[in-house]
N, C-alpha and C. Protein backbone atom coordinates (compact mmCIF):
# COMPACT_ATOMS: atom_id res chain seq x y z
N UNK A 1 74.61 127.13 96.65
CA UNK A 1 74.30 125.90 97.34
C UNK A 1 74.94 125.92 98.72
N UNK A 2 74.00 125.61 99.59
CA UNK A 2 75.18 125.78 101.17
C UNK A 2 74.84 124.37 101.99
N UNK A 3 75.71 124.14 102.26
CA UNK A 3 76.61 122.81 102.86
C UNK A 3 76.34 122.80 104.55
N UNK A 4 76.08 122.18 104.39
CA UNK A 4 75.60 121.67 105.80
C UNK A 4 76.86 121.89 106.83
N UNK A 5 76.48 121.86 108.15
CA UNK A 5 77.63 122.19 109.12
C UNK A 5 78.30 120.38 108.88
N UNK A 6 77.44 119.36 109.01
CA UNK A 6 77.88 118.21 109.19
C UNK A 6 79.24 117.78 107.91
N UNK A 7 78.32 117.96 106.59
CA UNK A 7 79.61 118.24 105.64
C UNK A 7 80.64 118.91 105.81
N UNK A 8 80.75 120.28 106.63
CA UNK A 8 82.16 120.95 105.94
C UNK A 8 82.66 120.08 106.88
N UNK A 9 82.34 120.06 107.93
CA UNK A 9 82.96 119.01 109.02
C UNK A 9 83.41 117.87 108.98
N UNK A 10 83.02 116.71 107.84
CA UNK A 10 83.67 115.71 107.49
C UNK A 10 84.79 116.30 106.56
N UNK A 11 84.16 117.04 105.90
CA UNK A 11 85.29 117.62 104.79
C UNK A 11 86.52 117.90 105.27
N UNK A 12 86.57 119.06 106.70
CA UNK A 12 87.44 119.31 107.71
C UNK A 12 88.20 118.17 107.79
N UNK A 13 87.60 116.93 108.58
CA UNK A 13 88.01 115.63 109.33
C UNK A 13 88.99 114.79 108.05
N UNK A 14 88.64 114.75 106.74
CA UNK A 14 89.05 114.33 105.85
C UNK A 14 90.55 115.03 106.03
N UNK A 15 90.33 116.41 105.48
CA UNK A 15 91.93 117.17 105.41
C UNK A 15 92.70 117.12 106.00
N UNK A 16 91.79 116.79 108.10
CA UNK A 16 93.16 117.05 108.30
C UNK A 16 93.38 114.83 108.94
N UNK A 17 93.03 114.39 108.00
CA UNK A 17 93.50 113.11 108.00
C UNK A 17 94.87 112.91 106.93
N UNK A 18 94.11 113.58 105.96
CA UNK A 18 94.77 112.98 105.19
C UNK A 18 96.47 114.45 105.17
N UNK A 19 96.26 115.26 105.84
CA UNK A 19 97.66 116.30 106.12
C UNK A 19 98.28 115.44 107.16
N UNK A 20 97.65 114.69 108.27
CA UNK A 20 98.63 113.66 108.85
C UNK A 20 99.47 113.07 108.46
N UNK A 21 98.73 111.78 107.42
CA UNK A 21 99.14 111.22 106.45
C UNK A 21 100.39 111.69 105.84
N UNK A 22 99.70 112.59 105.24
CA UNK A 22 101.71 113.25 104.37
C UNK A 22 102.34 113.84 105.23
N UNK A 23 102.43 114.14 106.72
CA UNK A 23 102.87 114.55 107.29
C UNK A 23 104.24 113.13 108.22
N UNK A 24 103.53 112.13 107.85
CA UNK A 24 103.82 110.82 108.69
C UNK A 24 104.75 110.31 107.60
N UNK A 25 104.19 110.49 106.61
CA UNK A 25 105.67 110.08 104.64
C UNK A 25 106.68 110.80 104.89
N UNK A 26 106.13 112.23 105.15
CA UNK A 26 107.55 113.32 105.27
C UNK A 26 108.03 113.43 106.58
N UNK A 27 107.68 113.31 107.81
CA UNK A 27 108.79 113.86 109.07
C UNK A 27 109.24 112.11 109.32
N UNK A 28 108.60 111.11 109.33
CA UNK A 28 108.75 110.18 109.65
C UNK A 28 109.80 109.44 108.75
N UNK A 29 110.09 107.91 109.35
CA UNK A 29 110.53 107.26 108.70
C UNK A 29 110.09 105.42 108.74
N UNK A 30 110.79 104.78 107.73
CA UNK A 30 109.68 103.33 108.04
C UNK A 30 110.07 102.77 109.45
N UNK A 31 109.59 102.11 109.77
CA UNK A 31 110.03 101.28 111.13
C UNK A 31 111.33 100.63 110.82
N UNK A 32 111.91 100.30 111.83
CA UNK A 32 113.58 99.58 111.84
C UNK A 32 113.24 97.93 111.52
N UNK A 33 111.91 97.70 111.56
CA UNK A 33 111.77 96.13 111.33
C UNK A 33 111.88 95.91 109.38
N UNK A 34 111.96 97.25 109.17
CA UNK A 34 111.48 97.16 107.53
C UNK A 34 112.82 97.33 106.55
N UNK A 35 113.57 96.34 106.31
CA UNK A 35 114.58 97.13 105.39
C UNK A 35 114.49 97.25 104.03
N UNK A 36 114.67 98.25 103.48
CA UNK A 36 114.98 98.09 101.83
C UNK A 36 116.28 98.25 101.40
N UNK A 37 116.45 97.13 100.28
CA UNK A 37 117.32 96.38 99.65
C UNK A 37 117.33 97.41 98.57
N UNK A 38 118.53 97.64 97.80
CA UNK A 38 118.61 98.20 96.61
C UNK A 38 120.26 98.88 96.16
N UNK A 39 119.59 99.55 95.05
CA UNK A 39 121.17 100.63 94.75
C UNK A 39 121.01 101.68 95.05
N UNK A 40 121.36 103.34 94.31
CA UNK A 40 121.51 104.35 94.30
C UNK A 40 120.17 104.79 94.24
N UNK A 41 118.94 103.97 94.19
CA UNK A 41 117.77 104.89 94.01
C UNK A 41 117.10 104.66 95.67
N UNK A 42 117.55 103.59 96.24
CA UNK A 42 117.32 103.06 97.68
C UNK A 42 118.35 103.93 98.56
N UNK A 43 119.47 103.92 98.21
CA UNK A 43 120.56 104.86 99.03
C UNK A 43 120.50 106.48 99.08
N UNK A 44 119.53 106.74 97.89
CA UNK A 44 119.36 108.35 98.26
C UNK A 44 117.98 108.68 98.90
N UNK A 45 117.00 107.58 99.40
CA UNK A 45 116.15 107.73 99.68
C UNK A 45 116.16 107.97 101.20
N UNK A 46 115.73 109.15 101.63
CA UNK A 46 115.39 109.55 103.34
C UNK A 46 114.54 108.89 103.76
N UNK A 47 113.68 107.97 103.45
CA UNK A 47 112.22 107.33 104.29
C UNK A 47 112.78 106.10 104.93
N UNK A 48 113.63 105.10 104.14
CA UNK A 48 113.89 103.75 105.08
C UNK A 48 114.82 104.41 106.56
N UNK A 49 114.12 103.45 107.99
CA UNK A 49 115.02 103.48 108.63
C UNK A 49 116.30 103.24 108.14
N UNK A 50 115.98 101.53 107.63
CA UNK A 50 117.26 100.44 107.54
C UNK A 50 117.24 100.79 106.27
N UNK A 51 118.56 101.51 105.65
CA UNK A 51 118.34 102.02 104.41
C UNK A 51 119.86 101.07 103.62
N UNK A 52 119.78 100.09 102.68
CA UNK A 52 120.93 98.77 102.67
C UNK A 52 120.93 99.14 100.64
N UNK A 53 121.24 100.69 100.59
CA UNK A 53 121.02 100.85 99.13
C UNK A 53 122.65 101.25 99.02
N UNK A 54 122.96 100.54 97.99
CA UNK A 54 124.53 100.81 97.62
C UNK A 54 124.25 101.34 95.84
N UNK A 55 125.33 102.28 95.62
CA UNK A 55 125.45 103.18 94.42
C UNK A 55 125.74 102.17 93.59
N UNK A 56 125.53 102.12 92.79
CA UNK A 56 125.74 101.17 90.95
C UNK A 56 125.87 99.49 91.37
N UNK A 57 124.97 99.52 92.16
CA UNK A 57 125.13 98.17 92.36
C UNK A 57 123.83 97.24 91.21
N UNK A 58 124.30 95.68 90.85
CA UNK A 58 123.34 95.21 90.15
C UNK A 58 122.92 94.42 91.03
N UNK A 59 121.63 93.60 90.12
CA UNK A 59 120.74 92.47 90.95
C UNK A 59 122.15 91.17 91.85
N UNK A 60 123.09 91.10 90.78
CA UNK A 60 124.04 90.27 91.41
C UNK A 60 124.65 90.66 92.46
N UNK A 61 124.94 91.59 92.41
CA UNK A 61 125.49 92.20 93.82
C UNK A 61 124.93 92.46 95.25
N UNK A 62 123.73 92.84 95.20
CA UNK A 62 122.42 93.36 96.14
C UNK A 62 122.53 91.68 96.41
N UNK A 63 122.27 90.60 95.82
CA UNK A 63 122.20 89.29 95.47
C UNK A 63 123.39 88.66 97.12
N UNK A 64 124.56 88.74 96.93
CA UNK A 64 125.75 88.49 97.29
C UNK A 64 125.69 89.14 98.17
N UNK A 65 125.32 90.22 98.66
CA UNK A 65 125.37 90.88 100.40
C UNK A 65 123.98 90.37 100.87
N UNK A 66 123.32 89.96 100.08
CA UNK A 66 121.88 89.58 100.75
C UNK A 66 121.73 88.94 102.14
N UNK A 67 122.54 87.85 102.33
CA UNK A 67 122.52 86.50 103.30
C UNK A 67 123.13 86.91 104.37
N UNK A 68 123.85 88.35 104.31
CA UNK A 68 124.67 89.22 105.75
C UNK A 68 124.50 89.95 106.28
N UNK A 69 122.95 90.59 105.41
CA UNK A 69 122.64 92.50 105.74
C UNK A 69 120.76 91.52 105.69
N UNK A 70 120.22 90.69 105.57
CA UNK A 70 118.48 90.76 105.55
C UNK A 70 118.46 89.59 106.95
N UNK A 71 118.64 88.02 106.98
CA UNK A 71 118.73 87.60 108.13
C UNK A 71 118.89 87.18 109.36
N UNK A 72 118.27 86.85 110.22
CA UNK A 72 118.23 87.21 111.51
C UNK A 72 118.95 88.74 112.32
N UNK A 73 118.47 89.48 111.67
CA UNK A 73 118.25 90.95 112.00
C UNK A 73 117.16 91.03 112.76
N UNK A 74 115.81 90.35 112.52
CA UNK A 74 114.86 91.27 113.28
C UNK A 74 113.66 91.70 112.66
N UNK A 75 113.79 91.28 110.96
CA UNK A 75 113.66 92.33 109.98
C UNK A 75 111.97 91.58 109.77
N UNK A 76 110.95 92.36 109.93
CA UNK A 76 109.76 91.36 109.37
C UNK A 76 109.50 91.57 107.72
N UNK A 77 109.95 92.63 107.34
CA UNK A 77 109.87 92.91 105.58
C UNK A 77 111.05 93.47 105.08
N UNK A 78 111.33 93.01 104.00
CA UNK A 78 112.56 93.72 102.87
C UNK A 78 111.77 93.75 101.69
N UNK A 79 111.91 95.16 101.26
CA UNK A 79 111.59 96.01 100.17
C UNK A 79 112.46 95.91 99.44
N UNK A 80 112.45 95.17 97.99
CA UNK A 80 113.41 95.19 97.58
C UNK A 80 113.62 95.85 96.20
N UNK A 81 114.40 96.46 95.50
CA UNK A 81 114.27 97.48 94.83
C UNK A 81 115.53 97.10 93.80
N UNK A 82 115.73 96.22 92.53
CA UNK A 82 116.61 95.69 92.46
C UNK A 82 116.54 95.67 90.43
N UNK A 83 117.63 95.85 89.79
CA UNK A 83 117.47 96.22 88.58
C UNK A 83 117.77 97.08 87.71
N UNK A 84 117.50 98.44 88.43
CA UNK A 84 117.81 99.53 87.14
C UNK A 84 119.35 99.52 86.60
N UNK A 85 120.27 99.25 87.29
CA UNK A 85 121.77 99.35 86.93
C UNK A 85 122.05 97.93 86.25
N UNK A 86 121.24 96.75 86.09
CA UNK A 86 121.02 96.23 85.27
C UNK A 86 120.71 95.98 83.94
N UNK A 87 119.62 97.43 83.70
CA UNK A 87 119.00 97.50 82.91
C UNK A 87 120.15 98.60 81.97
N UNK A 88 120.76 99.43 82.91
CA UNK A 88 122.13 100.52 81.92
C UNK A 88 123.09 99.50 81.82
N UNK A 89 123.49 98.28 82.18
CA UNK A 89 124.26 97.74 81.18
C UNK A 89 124.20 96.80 80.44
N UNK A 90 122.56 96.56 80.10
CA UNK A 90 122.46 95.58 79.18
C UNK A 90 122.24 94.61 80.12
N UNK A 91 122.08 94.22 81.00
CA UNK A 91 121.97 92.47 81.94
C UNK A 91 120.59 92.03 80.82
N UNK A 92 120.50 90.74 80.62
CA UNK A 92 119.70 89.93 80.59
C UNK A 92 118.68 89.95 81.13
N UNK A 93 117.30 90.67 81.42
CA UNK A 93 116.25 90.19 82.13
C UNK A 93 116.11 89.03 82.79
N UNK A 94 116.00 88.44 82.39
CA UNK A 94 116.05 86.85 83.18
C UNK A 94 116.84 86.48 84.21
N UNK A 95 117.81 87.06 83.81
CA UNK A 95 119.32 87.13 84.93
C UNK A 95 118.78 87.61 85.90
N UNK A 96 118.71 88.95 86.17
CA UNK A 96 118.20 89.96 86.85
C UNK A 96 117.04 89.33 87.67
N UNK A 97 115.81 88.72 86.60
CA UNK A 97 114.96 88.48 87.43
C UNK A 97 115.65 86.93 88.18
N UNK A 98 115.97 86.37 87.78
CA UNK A 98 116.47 84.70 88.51
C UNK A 98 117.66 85.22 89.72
N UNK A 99 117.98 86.58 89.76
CA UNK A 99 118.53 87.05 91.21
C UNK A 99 117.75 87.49 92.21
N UNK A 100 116.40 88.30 91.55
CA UNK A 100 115.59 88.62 92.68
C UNK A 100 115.12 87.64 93.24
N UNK A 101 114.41 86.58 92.47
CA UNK A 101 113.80 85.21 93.02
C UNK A 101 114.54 84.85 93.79
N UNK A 102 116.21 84.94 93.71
CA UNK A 102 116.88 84.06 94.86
C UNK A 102 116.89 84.87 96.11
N UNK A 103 116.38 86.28 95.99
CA UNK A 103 117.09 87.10 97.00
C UNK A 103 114.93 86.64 97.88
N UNK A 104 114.26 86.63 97.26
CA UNK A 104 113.14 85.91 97.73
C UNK A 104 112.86 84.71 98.67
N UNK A 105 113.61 83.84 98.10
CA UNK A 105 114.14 82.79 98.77
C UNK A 105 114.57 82.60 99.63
N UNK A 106 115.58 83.53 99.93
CA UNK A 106 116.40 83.97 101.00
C UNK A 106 115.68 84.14 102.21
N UNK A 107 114.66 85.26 101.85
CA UNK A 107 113.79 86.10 102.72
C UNK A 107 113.15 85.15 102.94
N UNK A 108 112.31 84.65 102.35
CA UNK A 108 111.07 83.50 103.06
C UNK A 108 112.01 82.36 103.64
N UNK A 109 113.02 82.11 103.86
CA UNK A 109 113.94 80.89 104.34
C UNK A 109 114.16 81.77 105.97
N UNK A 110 114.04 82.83 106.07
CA UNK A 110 114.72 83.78 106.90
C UNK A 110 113.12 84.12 107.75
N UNK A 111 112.04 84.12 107.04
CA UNK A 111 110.97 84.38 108.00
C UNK A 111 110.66 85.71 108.06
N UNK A 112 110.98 86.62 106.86
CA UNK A 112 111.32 87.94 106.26
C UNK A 112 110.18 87.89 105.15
N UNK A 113 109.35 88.86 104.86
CA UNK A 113 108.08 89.17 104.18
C UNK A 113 108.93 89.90 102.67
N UNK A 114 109.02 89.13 101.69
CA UNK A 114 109.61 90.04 100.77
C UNK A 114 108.78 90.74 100.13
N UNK A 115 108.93 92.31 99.69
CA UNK A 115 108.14 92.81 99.26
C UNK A 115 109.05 93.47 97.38
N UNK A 116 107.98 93.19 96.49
CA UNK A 116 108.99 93.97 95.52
C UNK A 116 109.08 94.68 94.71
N UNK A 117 109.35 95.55 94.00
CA UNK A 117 108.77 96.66 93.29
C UNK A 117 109.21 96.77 91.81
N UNK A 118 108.81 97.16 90.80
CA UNK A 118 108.97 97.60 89.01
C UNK A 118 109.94 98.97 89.43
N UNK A 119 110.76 98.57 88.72
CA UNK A 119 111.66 99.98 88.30
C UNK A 119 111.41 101.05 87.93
N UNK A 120 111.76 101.87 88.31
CA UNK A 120 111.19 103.60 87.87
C UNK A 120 111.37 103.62 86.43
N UNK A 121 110.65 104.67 85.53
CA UNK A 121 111.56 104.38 84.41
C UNK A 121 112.94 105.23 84.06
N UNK A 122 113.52 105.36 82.85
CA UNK A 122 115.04 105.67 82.73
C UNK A 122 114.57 106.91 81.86
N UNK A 123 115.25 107.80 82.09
CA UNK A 123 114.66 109.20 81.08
C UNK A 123 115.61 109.84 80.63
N UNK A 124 116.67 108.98 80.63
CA UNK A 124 118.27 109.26 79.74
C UNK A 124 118.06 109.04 78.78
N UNK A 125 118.91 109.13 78.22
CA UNK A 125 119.43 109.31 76.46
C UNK A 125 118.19 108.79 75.77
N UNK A 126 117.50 109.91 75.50
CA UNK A 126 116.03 110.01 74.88
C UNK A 126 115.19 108.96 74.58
N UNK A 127 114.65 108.02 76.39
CA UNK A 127 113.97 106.89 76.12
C UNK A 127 114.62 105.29 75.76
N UNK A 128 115.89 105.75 75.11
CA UNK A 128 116.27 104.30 75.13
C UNK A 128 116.11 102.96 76.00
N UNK A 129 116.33 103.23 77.00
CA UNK A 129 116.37 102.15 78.27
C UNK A 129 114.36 101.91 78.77
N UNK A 130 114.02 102.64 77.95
CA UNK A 130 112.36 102.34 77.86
C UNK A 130 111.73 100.75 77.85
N UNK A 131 112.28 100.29 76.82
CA UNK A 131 111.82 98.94 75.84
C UNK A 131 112.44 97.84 77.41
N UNK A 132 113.60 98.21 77.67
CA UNK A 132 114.46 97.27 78.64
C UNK A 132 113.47 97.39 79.93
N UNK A 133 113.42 98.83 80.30
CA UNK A 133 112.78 98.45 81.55
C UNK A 133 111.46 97.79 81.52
N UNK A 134 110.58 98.18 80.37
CA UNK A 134 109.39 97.25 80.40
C UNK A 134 109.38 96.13 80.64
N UNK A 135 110.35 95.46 80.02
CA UNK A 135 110.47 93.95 79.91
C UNK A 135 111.09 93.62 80.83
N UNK A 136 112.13 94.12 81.76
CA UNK A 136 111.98 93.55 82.82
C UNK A 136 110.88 93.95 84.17
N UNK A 137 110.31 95.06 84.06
CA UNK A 137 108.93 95.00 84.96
C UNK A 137 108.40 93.71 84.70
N UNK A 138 107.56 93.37 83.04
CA UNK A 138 106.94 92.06 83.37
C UNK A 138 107.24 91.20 83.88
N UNK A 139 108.70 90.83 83.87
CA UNK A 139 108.99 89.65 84.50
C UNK A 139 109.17 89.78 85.98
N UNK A 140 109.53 91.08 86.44
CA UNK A 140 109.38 90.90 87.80
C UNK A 140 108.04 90.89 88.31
N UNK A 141 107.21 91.74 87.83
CA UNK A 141 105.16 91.62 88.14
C UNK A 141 105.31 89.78 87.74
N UNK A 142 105.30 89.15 86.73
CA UNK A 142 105.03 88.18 86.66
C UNK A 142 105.67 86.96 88.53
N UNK A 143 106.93 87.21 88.26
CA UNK A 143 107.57 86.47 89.27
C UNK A 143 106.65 87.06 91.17
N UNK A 144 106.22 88.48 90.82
CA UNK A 144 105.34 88.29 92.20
C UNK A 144 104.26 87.91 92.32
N UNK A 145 103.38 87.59 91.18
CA UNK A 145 102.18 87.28 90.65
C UNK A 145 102.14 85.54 91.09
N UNK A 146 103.24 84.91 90.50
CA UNK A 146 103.89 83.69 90.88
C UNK A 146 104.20 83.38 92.45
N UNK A 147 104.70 83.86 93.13
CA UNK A 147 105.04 83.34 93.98
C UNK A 147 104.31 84.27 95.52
N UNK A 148 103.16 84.70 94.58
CA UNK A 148 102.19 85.32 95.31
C UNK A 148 102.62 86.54 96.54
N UNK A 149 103.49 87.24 95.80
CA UNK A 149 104.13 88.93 96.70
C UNK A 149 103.20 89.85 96.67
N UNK A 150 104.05 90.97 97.16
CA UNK A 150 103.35 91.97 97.04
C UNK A 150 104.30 92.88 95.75
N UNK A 151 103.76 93.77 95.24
CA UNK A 151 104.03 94.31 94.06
C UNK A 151 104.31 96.15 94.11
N UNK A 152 104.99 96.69 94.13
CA UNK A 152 104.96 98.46 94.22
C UNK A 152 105.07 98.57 93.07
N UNK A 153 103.90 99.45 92.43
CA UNK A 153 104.66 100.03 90.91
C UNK A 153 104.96 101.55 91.11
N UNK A 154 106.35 101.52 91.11
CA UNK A 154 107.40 102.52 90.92
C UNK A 154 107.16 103.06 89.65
N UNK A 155 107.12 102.58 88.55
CA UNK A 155 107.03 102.64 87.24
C UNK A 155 105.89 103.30 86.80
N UNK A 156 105.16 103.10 86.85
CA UNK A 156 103.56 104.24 86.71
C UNK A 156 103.41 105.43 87.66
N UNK A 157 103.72 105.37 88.96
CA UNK A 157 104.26 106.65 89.47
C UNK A 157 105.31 107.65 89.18
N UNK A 158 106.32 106.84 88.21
CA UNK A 158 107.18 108.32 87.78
C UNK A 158 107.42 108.50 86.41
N UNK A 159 106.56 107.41 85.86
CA UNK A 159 106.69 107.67 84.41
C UNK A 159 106.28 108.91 83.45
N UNK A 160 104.80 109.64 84.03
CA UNK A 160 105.14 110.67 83.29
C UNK A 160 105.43 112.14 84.23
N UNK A 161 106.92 111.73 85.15
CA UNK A 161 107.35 112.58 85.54
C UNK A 161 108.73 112.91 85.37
N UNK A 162 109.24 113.20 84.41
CA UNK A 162 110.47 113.11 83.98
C UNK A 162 111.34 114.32 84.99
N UNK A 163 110.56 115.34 85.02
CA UNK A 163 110.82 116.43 85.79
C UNK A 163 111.52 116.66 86.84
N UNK A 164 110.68 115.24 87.66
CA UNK A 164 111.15 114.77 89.26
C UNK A 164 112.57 114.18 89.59
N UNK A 165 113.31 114.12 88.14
CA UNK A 165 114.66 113.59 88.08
C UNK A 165 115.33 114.33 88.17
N UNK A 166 116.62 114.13 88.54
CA UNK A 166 118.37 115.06 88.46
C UNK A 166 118.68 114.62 87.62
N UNK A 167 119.13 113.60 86.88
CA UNK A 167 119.86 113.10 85.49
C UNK A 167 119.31 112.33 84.60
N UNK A 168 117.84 111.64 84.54
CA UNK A 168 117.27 110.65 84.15
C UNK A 168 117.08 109.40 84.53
N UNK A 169 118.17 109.58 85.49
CA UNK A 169 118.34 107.80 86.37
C UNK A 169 117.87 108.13 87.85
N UNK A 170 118.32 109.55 88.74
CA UNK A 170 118.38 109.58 90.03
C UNK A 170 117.01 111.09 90.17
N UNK A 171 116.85 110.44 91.80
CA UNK A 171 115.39 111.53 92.35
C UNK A 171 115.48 112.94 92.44
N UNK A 172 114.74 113.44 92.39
CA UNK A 172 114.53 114.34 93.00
C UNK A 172 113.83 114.22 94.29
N UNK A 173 113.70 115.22 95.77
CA UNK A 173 112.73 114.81 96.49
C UNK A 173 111.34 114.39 96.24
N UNK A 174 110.71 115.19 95.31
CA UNK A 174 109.33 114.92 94.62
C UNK A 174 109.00 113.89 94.32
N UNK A 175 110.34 113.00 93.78
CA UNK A 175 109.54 111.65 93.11
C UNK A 175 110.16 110.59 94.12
N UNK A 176 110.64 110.89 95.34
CA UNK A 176 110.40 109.89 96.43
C UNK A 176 109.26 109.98 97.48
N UNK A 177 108.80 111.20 97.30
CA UNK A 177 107.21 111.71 97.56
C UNK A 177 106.29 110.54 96.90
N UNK A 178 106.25 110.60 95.75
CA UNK A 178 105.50 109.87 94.90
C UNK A 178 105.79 108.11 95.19
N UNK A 179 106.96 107.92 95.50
CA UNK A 179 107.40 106.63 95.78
C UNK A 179 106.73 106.33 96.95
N UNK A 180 106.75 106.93 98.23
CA UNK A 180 105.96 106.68 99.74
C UNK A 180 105.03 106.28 99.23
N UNK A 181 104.02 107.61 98.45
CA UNK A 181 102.84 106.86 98.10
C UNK A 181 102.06 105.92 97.87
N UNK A 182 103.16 105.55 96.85
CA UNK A 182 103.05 103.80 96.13
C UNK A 182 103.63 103.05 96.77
N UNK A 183 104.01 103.06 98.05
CA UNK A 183 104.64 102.36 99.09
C UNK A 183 103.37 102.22 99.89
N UNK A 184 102.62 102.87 99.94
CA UNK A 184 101.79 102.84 101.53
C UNK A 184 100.55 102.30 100.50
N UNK A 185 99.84 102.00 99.12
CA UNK A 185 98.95 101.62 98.62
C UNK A 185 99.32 100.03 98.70
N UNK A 186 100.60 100.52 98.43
CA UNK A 186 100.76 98.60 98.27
C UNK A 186 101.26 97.74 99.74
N UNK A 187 101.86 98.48 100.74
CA UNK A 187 102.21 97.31 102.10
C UNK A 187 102.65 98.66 103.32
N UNK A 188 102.22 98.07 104.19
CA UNK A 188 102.87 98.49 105.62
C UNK A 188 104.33 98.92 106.26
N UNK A 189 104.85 100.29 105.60
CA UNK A 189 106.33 100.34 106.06
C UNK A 189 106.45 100.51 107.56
N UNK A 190 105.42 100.72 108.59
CA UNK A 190 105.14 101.30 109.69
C UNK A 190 105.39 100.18 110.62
């Protein structure tokens, strides 16, 4: 079967769109107007300019620096990434989620676009922390569903990639690859 000059030529135009593309995830980084909020899975990440991820921190904590590190910065979106170290010690879902809502609050009081994402899942001690993170994804999908956000699922992008991990909790580069991705389907880091 032979292909028209016009085809390989879109075909061409396609590739090298879309080699831009991953070229713009990987050398680049988000704009300085964009910060993401989080712990150790936000703090090892190379893509945020404004990168406000602290190691073992919970929703309460991220919570409590919120009101000093997101307004009047400048900031038109915070990505916020908030939970999993919640979820290793047992927090309450509800808890967890009734901190993000406030850290929401915050942001729309501030004139700040909150954006928010489902937790990766946990691939430690054989699945346990499975059942936990589900249940608090719903409630955070529910709470953006509610108050009409935007939504990243983290969680279906690395779930059946266990691989892409160093310990079950933390990245590898690969699965912050995968994270851009599901960053740029769901909002504008640029």
């Amino acid at each position: 079967m032979k292909r028209s000059k016009r085809s390989i030529s879109v075909y061409v135009g396609l590739l090298l769109i879309a080699a831009a593309a991953f070229a713009a995830i990987t050398l680049n980084h988000a704009s300085s107007r964009c910060a993401f909020l989080g712990d150790s899975l936000t703090e090892g990440w190379k893509f945020p300019s404004v990168n406000d991820g602290i190691h073992g921190q919970t929703s309460a904590e991220i919570l409590s620096r919120f009101p000093t590190q997101i307004p009047n910065r400048g900031y038109t979106k915070v990505f916020i990434l908030a939970g999993t170290n919640d979820v290793l010690l047992g927090i309450d879902p509800a808890t967890t989620v009734r901190n993000i809502d406030a850290m929401v609050t915050l942001a729309q009081q501030a004139q700040v676009e909150p954006i928010l994402a489902k937790i990766p899942p946990v691939f430690r001690d054989d699945g346990k922390y499975t059942p936990a993170v589900d249940a608090l994804n719903t409630r955070i999908e529910t709470l953006a569903t509610t108050r009409g956000l935007k939504l990243i699922d983290y969680n279906t992008t690395l779930r059946n990639h266990p691989r892409d991990y160093v310990d079950g909790v933390h990245f590898k580069r690969r699965a912050y690859l995968r994270m851009e991705l599901a960053l740029l389907h769901t909002a504008n880091p640029f």
